[in-house]
C-alpha atoms as a PDB file:
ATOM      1  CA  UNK A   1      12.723  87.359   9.096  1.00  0.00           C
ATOM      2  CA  UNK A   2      15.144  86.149   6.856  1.00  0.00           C
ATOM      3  CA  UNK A   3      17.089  83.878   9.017  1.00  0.00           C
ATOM      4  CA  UNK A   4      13.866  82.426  10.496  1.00  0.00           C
ATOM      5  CA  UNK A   5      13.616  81.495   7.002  1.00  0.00           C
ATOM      6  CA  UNK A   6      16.474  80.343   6.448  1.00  0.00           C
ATOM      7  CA  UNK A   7      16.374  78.402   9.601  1.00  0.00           C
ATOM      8  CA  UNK A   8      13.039  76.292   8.405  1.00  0.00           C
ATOM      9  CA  UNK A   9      14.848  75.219   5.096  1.00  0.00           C
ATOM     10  CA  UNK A  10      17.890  73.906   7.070  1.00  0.00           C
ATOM     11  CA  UNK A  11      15.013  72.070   9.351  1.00  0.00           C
ATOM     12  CA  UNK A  12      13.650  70.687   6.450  1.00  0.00           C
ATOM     13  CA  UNK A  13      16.364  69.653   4.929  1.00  0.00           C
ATOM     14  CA  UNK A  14      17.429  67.727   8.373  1.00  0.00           C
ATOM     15  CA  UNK A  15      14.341  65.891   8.336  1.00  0.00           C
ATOM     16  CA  UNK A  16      14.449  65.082   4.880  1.00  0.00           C
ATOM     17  CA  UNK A  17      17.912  63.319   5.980  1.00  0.00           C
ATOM     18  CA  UNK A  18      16.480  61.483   9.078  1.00  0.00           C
ATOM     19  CA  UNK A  19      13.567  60.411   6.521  1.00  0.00           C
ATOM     20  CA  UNK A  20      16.398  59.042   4.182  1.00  0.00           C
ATOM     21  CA  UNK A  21      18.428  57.748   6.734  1.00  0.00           C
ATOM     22  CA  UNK A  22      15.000  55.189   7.652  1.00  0.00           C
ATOM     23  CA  UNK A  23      14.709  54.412   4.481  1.00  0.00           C
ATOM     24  CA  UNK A  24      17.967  53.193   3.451  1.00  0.00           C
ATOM     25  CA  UNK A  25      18.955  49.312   4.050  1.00  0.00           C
ATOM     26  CA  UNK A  26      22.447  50.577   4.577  1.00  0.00           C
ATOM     27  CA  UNK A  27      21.890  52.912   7.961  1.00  0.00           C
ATOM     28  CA  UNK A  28      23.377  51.259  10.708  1.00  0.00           C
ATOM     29  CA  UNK A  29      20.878  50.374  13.229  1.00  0.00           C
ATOM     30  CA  UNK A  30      22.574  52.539  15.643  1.00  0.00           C
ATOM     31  CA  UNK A  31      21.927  55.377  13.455  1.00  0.00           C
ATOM     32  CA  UNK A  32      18.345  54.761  12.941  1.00  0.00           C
ATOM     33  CA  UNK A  33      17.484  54.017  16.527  1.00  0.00           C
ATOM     34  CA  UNK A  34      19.025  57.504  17.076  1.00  0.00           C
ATOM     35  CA  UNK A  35      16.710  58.930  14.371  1.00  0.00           C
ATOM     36  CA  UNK A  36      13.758  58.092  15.858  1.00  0.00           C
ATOM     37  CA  UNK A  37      14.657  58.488  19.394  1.00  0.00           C
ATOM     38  CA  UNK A  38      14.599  62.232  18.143  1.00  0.00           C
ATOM     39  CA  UNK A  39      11.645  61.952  16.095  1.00  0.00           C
ATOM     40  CA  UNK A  40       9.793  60.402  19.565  1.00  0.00           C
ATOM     41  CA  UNK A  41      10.878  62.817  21.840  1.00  0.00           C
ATOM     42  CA  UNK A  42       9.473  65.446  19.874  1.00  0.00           C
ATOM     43  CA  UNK A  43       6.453  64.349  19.387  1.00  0.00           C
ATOM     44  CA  UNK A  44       6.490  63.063  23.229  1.00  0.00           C
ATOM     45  CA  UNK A  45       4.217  64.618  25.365  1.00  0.00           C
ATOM     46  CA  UNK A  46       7.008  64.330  28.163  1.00  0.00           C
ATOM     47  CA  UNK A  47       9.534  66.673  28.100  1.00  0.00           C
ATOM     48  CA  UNK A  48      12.602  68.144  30.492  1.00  0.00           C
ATOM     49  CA  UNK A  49      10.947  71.416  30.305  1.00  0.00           C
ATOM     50  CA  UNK A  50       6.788  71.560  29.832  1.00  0.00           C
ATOM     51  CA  UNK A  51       5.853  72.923  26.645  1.00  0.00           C
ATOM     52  CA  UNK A  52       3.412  75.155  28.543  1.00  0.00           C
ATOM     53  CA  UNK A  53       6.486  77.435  29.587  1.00  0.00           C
ATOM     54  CA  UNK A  54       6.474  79.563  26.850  1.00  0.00           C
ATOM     55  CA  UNK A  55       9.824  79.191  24.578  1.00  0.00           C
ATOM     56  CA  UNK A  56      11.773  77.360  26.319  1.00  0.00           C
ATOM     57  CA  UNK A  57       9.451  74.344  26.602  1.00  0.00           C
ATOM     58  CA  UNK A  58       9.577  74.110  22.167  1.00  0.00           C
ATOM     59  CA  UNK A  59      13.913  75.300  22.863  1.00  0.00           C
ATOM     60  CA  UNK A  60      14.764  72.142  24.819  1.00  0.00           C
ATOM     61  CA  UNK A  61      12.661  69.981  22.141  1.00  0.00           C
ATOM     62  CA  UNK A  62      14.477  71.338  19.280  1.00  0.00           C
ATOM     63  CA  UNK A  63      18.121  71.174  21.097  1.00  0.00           C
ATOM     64  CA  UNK A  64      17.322  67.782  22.120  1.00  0.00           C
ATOM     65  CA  UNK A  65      16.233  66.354  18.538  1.00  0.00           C
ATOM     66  CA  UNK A  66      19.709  68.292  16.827  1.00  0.00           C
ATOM     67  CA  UNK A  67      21.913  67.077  18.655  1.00  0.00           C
ATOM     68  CA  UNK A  68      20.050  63.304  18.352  1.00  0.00           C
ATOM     69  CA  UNK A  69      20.179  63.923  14.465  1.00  0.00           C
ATOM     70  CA  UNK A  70      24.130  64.802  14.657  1.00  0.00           C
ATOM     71  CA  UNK A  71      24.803  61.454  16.652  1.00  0.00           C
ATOM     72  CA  UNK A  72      22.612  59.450  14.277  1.00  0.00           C
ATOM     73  CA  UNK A  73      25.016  60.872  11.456  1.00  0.00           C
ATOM     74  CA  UNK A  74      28.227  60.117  13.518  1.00  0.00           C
ATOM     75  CA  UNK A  75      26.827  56.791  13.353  1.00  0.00           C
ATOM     76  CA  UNK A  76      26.442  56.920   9.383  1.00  0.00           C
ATOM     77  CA  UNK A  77      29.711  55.972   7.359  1.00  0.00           C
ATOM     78  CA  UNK A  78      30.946  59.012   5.172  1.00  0.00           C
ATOM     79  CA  UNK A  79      29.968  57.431   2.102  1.00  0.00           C
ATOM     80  CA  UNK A  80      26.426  56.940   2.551  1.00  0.00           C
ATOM     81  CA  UNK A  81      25.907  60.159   4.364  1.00  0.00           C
ATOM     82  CA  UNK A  82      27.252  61.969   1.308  1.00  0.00           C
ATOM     83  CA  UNK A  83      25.262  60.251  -0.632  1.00  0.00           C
ATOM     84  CA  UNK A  84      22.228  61.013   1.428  1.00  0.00           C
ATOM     85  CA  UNK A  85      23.012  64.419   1.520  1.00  0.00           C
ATOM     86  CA  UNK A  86      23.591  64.908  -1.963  1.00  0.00           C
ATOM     87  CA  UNK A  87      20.293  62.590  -2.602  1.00  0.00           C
ATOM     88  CA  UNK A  88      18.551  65.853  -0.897  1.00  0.00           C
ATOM     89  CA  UNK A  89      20.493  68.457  -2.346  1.00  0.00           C
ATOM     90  CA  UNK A  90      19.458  67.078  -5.633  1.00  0.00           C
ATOM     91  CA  UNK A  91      15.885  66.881  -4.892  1.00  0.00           C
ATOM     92  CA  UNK A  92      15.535  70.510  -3.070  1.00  0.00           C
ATOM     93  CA  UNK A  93      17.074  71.605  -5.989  1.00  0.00           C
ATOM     94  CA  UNK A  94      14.584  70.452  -8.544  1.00  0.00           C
ATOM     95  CA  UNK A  95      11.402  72.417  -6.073  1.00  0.00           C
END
């Protein structure tokens, strides 16, 4: 149980980062066209694998929207994505 737990804070602190990431005048477009192509296919009711089939219909959504995320930070410059990041580390911190 732990590590499921552990597994929704690093969730939430990914989509706290994709929520920055819109925000911010300084993401590349690239980045947040990326950002919401994984926030759309989630929410999509079309999928690669039908979310009726148990598991591995809610796996292929949450593999798809990681590895989304990751390319929309490839596309951020290392400056602003440590400053993102430490933008949420600062504010997780303080709840």
């Amino acid at each position: 149980m732990w590590k499921l737990g552990r597994l929704w804070v690093l969730m939430r602190k990914e989509a706290a980062l994709v929520w920055a990431m819109l925000r911010d005048p300084r993401t590349p477009k690239a980045a947040k066209l990326t950002a919401i192509l994984a926030v759309l296919y989630v929410l999509s009711p079309i999928d690669f694998v039908p979310d009726t089939v148990p598991f591995l219909g809610w796996l292929d959504d949450g593999v798809i929207a990681v590895l989304l995320v990751r390319l929309a930070t490839k596309f951020l410059p290392p400056d602003l994505h440590a400053a993102l990041k430490s933008k949420i580390d600062r504010r997780s911190a303080r709840n």
